[in-house]
Every structure is written in C-alpha cells, then in structure tokens.
PDB file of N, CA and C in Angstrom:
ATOM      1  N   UNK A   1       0.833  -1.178   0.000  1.00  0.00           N
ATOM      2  CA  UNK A   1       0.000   0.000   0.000  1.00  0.00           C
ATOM      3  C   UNK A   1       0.882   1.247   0.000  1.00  0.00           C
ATOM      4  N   UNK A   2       0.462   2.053  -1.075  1.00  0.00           N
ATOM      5  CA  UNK A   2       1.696   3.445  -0.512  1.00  0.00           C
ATOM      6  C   UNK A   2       0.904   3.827   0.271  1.00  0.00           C
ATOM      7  N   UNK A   3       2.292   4.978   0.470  1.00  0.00           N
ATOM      8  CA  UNK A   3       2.170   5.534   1.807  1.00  0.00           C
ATOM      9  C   UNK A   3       1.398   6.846   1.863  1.00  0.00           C
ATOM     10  N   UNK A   4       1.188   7.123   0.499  1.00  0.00           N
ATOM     11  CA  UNK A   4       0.672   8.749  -0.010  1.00  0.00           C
ATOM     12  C   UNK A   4      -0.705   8.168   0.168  1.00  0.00           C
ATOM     13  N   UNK A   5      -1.447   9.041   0.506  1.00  0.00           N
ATOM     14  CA  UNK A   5      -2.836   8.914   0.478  1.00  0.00           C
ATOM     15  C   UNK A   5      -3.216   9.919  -1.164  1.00  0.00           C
ATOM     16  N   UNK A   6      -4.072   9.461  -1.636  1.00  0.00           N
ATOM     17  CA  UNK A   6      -4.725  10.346  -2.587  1.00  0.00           C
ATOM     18  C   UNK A   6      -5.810  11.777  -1.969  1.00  0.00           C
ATOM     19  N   UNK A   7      -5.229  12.925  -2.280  1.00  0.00           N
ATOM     20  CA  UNK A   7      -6.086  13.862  -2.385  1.00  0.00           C
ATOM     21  C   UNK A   7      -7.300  13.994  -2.352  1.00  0.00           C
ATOM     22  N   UNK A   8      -8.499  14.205  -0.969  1.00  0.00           N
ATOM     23  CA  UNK A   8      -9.996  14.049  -1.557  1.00  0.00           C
ATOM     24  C   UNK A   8     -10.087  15.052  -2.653  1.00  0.00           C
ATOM     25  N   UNK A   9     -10.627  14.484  -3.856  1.00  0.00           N
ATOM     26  CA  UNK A   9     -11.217  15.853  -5.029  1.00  0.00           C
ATOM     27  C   UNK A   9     -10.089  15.049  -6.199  1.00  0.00           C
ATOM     28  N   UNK A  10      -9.282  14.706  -6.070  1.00  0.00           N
ATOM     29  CA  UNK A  10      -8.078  15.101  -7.205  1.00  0.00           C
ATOM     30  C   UNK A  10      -8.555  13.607  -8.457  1.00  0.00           C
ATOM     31  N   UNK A  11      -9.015  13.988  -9.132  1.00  0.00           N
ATOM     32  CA  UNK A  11      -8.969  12.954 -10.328  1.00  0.00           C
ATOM     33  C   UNK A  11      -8.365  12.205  -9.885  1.00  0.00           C
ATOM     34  N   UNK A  12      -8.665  11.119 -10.692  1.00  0.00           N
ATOM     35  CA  UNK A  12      -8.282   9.966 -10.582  1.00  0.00           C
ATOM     36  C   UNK A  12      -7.239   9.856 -12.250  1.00  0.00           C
ATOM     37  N   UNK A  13      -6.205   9.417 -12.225  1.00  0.00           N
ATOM     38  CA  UNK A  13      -5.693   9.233 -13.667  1.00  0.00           C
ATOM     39  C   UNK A  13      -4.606   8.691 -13.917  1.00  0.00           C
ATOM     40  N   UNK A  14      -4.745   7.596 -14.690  1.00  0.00           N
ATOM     41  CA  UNK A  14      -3.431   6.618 -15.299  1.00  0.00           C
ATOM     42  C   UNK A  14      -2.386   7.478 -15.812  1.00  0.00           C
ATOM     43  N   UNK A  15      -1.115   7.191 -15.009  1.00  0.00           N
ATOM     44  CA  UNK A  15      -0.172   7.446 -15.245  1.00  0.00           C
ATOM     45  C   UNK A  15       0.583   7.214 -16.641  1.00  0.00           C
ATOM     46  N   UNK A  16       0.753   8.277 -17.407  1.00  0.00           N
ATOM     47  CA  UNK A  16       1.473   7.086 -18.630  1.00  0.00           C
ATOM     48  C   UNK A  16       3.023   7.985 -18.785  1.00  0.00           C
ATOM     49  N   UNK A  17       3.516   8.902 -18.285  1.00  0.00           N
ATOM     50  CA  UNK A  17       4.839   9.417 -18.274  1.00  0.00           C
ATOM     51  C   UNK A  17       5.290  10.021 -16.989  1.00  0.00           C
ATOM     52  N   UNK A  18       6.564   8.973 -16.210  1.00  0.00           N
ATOM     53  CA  UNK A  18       7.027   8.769 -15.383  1.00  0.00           C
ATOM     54  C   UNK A  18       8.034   9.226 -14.980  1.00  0.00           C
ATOM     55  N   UNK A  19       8.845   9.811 -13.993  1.00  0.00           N
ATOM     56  CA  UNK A  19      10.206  10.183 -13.772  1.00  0.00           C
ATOM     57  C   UNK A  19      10.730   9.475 -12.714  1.00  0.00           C
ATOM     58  N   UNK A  20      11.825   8.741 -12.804  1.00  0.00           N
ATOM     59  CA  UNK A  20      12.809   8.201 -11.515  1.00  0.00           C
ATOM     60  C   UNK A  20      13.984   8.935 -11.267  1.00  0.00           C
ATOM     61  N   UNK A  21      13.893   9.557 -10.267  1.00  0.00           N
ATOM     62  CA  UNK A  21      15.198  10.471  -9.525  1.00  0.00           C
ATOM     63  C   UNK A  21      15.844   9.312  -9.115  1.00  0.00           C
ATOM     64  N   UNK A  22      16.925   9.131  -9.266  1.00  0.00           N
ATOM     65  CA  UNK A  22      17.601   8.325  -8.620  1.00  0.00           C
ATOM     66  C   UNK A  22      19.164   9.400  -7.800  1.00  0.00           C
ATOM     67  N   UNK A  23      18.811   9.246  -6.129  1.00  0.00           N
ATOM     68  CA  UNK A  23      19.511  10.165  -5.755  1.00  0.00           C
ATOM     69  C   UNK A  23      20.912  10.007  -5.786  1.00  0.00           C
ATOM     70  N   UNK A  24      21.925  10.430  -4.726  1.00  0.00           N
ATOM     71  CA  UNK A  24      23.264  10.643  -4.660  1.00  0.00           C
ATOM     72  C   UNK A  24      23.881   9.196  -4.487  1.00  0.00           C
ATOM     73  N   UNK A  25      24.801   8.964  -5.131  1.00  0.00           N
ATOM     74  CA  UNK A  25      25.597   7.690  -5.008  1.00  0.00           C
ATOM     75  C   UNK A  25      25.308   6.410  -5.089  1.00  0.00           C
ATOM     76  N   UNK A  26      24.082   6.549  -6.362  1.00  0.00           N
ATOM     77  CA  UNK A  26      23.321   5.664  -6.355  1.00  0.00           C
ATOM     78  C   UNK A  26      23.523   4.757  -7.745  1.00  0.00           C
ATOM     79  N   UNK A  27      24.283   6.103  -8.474  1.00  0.00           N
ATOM     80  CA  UNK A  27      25.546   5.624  -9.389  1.00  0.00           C
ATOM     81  C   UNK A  27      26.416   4.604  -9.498  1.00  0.00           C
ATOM     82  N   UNK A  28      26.828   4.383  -8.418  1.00  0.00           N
ATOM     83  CA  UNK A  28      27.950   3.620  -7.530  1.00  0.00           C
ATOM     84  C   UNK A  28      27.232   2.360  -7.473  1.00  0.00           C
ATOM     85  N   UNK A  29      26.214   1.926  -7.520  1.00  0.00           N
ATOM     86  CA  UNK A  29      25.442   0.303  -7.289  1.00  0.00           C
ATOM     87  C   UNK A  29      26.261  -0.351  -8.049  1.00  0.00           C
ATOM     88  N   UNK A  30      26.382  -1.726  -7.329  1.00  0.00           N
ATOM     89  CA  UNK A  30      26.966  -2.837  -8.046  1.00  0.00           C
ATOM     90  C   UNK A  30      28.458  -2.805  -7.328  1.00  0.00           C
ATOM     91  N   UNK A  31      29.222  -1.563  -7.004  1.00  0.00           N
ATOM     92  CA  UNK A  31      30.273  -1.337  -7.051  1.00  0.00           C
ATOM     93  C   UNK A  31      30.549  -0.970  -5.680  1.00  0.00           C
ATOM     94  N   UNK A  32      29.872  -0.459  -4.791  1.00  0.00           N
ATOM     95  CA  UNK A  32      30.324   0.335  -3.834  1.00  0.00           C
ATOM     96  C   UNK A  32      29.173  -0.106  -2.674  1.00  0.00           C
ATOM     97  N   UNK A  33      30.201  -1.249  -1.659  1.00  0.00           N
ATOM     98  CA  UNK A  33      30.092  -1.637  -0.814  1.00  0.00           C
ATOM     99  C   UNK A  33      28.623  -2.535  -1.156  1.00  0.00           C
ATOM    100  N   UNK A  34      28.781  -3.819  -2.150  1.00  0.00           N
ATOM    101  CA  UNK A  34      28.026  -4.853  -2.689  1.00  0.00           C
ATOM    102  C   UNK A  34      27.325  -5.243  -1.318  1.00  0.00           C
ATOM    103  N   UNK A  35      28.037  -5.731  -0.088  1.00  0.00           N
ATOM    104  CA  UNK A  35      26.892  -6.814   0.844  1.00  0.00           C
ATOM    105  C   UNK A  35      25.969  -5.669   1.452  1.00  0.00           C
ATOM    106  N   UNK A  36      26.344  -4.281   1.490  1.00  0.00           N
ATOM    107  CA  UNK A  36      25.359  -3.796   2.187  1.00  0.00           C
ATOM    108  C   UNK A  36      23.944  -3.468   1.142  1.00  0.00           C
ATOM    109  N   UNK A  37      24.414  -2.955  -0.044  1.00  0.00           N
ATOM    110  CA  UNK A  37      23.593  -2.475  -1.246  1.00  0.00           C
ATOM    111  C   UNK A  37      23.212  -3.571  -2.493  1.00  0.00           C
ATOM    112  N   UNK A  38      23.839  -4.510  -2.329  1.00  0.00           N
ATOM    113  CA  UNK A  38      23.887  -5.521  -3.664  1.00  0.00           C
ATOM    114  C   UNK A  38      24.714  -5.215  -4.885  1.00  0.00           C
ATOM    115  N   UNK A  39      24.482  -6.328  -5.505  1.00  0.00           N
ATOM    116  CA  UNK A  39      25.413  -6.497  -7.256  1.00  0.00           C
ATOM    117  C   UNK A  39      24.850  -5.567  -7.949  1.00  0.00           C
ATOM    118  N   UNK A  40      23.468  -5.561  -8.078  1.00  0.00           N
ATOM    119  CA  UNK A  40      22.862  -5.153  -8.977  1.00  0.00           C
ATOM    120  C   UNK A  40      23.090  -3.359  -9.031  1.00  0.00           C
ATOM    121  N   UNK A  41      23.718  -3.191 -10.515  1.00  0.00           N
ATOM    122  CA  UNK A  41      23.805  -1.490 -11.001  1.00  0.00           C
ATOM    123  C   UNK A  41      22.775  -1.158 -10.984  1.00  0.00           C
ATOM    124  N   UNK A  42      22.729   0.328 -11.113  1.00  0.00           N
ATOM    125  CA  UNK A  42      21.938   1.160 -11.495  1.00  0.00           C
ATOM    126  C   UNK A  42      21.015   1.114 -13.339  1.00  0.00           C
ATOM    127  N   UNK A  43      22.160   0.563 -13.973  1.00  0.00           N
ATOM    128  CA  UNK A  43      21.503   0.557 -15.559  1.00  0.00           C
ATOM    129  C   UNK A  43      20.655  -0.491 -15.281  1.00  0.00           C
ATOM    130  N   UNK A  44      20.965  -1.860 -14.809  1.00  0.00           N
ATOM    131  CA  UNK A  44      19.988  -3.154 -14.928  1.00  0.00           C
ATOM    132  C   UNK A  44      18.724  -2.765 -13.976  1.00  0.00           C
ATOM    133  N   UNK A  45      18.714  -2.097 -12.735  1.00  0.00           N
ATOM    134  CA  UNK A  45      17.397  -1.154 -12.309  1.00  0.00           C
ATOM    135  C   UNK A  45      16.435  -0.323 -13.310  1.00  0.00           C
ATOM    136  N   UNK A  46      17.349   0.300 -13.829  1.00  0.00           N
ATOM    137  CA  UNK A  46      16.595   1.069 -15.119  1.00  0.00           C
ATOM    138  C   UNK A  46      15.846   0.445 -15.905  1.00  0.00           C
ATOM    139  N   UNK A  47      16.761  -0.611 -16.661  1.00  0.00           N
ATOM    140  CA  UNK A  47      16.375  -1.348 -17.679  1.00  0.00           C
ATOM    141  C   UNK A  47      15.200  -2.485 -17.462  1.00  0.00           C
ATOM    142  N   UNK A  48      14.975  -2.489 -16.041  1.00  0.00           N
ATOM    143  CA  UNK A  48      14.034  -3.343 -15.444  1.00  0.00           C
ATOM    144  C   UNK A  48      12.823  -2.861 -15.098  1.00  0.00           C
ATOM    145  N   UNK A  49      13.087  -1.408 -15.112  1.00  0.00           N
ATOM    146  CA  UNK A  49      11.583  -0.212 -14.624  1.00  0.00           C
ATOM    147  C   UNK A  49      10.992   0.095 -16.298  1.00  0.00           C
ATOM    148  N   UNK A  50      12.405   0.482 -17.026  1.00  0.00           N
ATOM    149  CA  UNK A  50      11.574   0.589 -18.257  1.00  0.00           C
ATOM    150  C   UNK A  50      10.943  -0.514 -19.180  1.00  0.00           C
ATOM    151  N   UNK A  51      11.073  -1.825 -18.751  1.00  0.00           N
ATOM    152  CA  UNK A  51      10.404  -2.719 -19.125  1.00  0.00           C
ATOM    153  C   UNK A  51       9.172  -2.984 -18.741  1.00  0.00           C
ATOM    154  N   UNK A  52       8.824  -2.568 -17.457  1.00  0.00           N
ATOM    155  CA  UNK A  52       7.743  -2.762 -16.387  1.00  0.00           C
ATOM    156  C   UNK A  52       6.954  -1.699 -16.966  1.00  0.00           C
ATOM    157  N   UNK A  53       7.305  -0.758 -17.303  1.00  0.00           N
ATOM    158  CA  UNK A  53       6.748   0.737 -17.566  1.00  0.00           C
ATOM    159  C   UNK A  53       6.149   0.617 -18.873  1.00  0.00           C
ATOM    160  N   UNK A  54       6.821  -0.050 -20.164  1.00  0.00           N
ATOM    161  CA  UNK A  54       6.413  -0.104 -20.813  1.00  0.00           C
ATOM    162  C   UNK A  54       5.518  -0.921 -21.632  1.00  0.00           C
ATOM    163  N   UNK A  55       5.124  -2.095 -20.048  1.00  0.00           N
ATOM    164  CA  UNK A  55       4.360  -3.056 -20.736  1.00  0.00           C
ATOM    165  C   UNK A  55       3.154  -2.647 -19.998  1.00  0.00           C
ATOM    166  N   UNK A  56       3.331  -1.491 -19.538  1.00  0.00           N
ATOM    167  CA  UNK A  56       1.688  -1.119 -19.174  1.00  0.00           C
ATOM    168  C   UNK A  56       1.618   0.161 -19.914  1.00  0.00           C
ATOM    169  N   UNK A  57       2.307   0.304 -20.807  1.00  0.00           N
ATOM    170  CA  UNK A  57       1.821   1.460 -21.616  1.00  0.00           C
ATOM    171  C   UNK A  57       2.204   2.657 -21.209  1.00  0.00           C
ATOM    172  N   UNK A  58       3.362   2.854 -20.382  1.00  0.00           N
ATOM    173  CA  UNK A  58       3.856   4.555 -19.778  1.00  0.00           C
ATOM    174  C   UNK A  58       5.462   4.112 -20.263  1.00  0.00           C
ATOM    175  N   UNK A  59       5.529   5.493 -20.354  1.00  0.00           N
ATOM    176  CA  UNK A  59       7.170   5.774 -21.065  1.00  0.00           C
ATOM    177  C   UNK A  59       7.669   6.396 -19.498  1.00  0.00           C
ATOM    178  N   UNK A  60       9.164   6.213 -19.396  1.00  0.00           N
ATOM    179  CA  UNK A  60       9.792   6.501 -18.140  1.00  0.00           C
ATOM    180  C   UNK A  60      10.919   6.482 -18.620  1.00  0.00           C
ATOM    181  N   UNK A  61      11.090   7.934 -17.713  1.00  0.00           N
ATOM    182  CA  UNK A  61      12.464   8.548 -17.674  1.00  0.00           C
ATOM    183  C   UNK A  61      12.853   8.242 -16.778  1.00  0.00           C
ATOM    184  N   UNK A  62      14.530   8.194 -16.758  1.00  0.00           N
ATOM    185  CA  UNK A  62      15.598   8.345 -15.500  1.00  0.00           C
ATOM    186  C   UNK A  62      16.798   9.261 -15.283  1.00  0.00           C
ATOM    187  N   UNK A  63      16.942   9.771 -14.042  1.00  0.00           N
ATOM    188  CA  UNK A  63      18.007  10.650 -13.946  1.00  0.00           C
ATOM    189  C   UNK A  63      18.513  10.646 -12.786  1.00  0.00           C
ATOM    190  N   UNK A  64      19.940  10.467 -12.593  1.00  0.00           N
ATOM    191  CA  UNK A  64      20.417  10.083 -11.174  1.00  0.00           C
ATOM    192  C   UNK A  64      21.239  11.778 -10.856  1.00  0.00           C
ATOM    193  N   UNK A  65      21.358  12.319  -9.969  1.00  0.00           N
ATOM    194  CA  UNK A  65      22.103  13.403  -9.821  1.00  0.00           C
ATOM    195  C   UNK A  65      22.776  12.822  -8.244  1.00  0.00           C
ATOM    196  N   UNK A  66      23.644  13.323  -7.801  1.00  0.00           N
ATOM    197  CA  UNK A  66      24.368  13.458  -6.693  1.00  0.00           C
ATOM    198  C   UNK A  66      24.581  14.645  -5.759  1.00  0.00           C
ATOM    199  N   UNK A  67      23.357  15.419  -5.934  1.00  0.00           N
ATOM    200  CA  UNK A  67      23.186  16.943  -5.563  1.00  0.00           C
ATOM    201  C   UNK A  67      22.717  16.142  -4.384  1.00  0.00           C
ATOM    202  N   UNK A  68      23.220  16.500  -3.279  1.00  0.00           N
ATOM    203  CA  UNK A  68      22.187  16.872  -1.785  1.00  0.00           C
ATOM    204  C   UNK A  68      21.174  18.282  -1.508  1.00  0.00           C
ATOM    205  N   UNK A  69      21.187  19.167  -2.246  1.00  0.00           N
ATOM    206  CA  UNK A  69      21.339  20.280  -1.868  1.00  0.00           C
ATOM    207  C   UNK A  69      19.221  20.813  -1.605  1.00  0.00           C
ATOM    208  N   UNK A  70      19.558  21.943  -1.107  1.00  0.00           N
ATOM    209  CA  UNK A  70      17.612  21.697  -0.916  1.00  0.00           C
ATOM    210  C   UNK A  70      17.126  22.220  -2.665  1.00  0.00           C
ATOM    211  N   UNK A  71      15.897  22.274  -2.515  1.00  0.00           N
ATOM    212  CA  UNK A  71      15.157  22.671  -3.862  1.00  0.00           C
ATOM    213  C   UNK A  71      14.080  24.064  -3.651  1.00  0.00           C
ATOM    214  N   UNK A  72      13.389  24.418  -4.908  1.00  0.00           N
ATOM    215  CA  UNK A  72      12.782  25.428  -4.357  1.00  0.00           C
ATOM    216  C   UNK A  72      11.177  24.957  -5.513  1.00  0.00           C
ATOM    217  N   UNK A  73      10.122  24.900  -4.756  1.00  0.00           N
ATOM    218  CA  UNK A  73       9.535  24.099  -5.478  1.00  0.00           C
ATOM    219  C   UNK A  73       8.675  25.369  -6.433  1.00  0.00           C
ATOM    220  N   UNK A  74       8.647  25.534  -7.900  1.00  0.00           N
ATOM    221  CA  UNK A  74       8.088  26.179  -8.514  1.00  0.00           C
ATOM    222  C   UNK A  74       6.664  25.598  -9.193  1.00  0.00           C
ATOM    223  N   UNK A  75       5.438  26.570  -9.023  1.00  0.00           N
ATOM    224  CA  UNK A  75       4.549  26.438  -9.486  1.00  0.00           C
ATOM    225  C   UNK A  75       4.250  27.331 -10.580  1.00  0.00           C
ATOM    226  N   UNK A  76       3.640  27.154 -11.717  1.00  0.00           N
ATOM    227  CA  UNK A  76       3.347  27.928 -12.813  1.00  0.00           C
ATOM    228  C   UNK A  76       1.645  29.029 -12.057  1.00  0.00           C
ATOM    229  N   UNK A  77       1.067  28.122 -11.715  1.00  0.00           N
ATOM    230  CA  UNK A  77      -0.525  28.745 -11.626  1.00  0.00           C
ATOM    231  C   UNK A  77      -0.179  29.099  -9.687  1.00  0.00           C
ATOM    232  N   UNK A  78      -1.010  29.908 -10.089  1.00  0.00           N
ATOM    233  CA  UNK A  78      -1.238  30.371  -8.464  1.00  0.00           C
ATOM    234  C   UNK A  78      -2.353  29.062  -7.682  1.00  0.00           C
ATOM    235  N   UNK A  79      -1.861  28.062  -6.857  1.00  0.00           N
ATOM    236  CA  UNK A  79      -2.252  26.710  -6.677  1.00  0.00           C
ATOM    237  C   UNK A  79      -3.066  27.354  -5.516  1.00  0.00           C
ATOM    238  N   UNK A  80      -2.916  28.157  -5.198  1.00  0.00           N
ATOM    239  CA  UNK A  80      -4.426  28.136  -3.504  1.00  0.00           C
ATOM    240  C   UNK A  80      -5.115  29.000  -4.447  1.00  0.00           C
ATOM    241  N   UNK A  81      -5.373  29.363  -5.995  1.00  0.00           N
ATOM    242  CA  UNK A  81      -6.413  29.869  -5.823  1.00  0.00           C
ATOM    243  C   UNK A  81      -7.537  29.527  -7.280  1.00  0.00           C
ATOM    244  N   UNK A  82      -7.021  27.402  -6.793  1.00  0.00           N
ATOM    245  CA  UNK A  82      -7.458  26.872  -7.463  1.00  0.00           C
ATOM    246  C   UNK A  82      -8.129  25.646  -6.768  1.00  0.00           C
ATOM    247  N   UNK A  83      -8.204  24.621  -7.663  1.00  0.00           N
ATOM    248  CA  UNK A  83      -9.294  23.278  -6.914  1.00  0.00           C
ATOM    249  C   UNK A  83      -8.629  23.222  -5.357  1.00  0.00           C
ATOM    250  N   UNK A  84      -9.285  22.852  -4.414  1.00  0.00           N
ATOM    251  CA  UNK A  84      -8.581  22.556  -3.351  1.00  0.00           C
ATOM    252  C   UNK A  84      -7.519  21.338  -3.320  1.00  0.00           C
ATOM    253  N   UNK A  85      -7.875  20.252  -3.835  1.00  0.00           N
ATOM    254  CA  UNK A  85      -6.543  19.392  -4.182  1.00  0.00           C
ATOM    255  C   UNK A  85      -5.270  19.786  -5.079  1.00  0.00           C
ATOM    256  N   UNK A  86      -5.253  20.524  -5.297  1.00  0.00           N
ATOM    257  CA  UNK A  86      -4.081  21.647  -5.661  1.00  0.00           C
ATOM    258  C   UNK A  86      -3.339  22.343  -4.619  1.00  0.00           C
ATOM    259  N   UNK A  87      -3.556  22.451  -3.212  1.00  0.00           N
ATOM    260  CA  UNK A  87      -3.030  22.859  -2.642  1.00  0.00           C
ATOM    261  C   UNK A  87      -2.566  22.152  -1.647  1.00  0.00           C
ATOM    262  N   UNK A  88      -2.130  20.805  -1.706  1.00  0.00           N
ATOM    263  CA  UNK A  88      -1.397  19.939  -0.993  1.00  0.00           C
ATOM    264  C   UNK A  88      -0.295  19.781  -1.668  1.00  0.00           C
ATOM    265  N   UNK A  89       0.539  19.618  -1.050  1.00  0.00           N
ATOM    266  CA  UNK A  89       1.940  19.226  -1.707  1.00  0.00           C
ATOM    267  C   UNK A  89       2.703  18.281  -0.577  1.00  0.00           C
ATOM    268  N   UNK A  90       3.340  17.331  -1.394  1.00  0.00           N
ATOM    269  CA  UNK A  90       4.385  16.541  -0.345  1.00  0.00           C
ATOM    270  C   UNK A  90       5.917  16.943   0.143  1.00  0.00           C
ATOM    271  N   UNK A  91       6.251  18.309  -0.982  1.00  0.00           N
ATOM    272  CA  UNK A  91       7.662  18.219  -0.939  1.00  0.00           C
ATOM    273  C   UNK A  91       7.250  19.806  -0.298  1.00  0.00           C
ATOM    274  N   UNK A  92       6.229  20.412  -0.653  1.00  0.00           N
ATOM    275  CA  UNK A  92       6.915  22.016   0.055  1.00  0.00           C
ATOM    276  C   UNK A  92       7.595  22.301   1.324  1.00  0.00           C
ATOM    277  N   UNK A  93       6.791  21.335   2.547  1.00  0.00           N
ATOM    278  CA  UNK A  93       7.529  21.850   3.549  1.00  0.00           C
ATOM    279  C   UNK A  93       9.378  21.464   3.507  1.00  0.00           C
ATOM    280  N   UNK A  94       9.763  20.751   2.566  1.00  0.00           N
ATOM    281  CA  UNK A  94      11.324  20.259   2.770  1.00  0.00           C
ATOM    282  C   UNK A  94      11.741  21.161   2.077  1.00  0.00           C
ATOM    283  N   UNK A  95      11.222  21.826   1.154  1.00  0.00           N
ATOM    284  CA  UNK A  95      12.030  22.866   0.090  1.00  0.00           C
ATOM    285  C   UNK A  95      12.214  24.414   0.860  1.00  0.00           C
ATOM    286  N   UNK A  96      13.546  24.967   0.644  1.00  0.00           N
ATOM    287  CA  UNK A  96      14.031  25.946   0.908  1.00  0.00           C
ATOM    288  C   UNK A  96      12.485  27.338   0.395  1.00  0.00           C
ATOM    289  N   UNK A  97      11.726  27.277  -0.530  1.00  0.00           N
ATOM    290  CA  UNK A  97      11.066  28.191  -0.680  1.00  0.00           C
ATOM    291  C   UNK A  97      10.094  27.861  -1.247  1.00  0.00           C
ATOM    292  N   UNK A  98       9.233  28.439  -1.574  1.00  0.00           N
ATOM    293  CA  UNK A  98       7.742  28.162  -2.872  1.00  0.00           C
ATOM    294  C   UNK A  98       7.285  28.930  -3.519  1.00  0.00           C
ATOM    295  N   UNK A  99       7.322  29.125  -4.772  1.00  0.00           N
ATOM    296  CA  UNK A  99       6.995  30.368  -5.377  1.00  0.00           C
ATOM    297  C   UNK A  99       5.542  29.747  -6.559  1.00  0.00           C
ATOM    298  N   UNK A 100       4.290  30.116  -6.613  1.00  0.00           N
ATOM    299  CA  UNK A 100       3.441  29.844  -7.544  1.00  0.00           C
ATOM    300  C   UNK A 100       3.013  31.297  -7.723  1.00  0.00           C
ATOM    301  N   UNK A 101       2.229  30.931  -9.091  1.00  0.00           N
ATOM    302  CA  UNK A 101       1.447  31.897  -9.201  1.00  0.00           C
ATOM    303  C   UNK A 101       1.999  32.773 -10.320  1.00  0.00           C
ATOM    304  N   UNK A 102       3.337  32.788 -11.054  1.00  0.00           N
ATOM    305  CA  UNK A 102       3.858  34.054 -11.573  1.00  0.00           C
ATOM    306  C   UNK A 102       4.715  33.637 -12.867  1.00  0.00           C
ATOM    307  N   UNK A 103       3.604  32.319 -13.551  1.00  0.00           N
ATOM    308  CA  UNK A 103       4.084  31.905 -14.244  1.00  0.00           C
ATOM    309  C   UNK A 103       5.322  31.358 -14.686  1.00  0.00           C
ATOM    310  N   UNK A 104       6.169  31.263 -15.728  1.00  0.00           N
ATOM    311  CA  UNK A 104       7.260  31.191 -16.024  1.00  0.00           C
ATOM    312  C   UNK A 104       8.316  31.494 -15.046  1.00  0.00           C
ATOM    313  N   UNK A 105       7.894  33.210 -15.052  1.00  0.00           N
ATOM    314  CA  UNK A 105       9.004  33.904 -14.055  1.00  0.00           C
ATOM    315  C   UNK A 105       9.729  33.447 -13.054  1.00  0.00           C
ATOM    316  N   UNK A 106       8.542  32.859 -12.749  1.00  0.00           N
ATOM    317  CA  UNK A 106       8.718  31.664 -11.379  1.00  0.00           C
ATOM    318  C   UNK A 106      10.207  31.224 -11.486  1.00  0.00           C
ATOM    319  N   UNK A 107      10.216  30.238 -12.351  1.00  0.00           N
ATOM    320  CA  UNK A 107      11.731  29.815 -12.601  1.00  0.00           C
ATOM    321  C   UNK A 107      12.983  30.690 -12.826  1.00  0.00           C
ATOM    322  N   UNK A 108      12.678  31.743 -12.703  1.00  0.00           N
ATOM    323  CA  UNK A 108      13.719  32.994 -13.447  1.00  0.00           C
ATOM    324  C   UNK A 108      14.221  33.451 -11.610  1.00  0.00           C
ATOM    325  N   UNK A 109      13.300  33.362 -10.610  1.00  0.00           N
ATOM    326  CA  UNK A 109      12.901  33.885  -9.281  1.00  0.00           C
ATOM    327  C   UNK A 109      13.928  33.133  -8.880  1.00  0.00           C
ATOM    328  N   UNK A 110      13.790  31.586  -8.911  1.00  0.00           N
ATOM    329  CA  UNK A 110      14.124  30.388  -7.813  1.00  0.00           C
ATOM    330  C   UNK A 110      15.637  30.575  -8.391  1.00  0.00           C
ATOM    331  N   UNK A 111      15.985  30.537  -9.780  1.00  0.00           N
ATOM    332  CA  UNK A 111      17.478  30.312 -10.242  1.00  0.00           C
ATOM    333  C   UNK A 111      18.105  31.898  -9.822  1.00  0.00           C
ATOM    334  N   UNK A 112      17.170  32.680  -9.747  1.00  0.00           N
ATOM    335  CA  UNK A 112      18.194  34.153  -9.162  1.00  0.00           C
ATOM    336  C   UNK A 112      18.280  33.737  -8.071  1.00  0.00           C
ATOM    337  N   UNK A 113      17.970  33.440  -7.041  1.00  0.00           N
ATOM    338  CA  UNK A 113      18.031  33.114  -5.507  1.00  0.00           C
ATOM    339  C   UNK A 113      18.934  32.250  -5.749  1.00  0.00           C
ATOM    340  N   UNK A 114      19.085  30.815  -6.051  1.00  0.00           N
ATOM    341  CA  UNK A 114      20.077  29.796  -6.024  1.00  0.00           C
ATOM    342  C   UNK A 114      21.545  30.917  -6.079  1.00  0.00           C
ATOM    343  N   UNK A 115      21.338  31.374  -7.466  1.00  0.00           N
ATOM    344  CA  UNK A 115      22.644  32.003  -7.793  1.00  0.00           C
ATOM    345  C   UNK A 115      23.012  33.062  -6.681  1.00  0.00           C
ATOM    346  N   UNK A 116      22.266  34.174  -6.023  1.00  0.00           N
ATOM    347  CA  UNK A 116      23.261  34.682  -5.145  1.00  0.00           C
ATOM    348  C   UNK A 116      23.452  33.692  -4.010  1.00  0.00           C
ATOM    349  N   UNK A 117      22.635  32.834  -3.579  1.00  0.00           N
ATOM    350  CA  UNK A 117      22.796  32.228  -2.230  1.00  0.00           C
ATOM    351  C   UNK A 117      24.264  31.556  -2.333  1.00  0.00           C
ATOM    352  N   UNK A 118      24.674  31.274  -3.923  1.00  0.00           N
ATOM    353  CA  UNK A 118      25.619  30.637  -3.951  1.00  0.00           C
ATOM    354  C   UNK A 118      27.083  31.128  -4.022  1.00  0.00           C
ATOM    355  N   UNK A 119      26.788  32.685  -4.169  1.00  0.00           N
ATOM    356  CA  UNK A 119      28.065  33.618  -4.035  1.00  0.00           C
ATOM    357  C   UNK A 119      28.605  33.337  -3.010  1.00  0.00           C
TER     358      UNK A 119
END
C-alpha cells in the first residue's frame, strides 16, 4: 500500500509518463560496498523499470544526480487559488522556498536566488 494517500477531489488518472530520480551515489550500485547495497547497477534497475513501464503502456524517464542540496519548489498557476486538491503538496515543507502563481518567471525567481545564495 503506498504511503501517499490520494487527495480528496483530485482525479483519478493513469499514469502514462514517469520520472525516476535516482539520488546521490546511487551511481555507484553494483560497485560500492556490494553486501550492504547488492550487485545489482543502477543501468539493470533502469532497464528493469523501463520494461515494467512499458508493458503497461507509460514511457519513463531516468536521472540520477548526486546533488544533496535543498530545492525550491516552482509552481506555474497560483495553486491556492485553485481546486482545493491543488493545494497539498508533499515536498513544500522540505524545500528551501515556494513560489506559484507568476508563471514562467517563477523559474527565473528560484534560479536568481540559487545564484546569489551561492556567491
């Protein structure tokens, strides 16, 4: 059973395009410290999701990064001042900020902030 509960209100809808984050050092499978993590790489994981994925009819992406770093979660539409299942989110409270509502810009906002925070 996951662990997410579904949204009262939020459609219901088959997934058919997927993303797998695969986080930090996760690269390293197969290779780095086998009895605690196992043999098995990261590509034969992949190659085993996109088989699964694609015999139910969804295409899936993968992307492993090694960033720890926090995120800033951008919304295009202004989300509270829309359906109420729009205004739950799982990741906002972990993210450094939240910006909806301001379209595009949005993204122009979060990458100016990254960049001085990072001076």
């Amino acid at each position: 059973m996951s662990k997410f509960k579904r949204v009262a209100g939020a459609p219901r809808r088959r997934l058919k395009n997927i993303l797998v984050l695969h986080g930090p050092n996760l690269n390293l499978l197969g290779a780095r410290e086998p009895r605690i993590y196992g043999k098995e790489t990261i590509q034969s994981i992949n190659v085993r999701l996109s088989r699964m994925a694609r015999s139910e009819g969804a295409t899936l992406q993968v992307f492993q990064s090694n960033h720890e770093g926090a995120f800033i979660e951008v919304h295009l539409s202004n989300i509270y001042s829309r359906e109420p299942f729009r205004r739950h989110s799982y990741f906002s409270d972990l993210a450094v900020g939240t910006i909806c509502g301001l379209g595009s810009r949005g993204y122009d906002l979060a990458l100016q902030f990254v960049l001085q925070e990072s001076r």
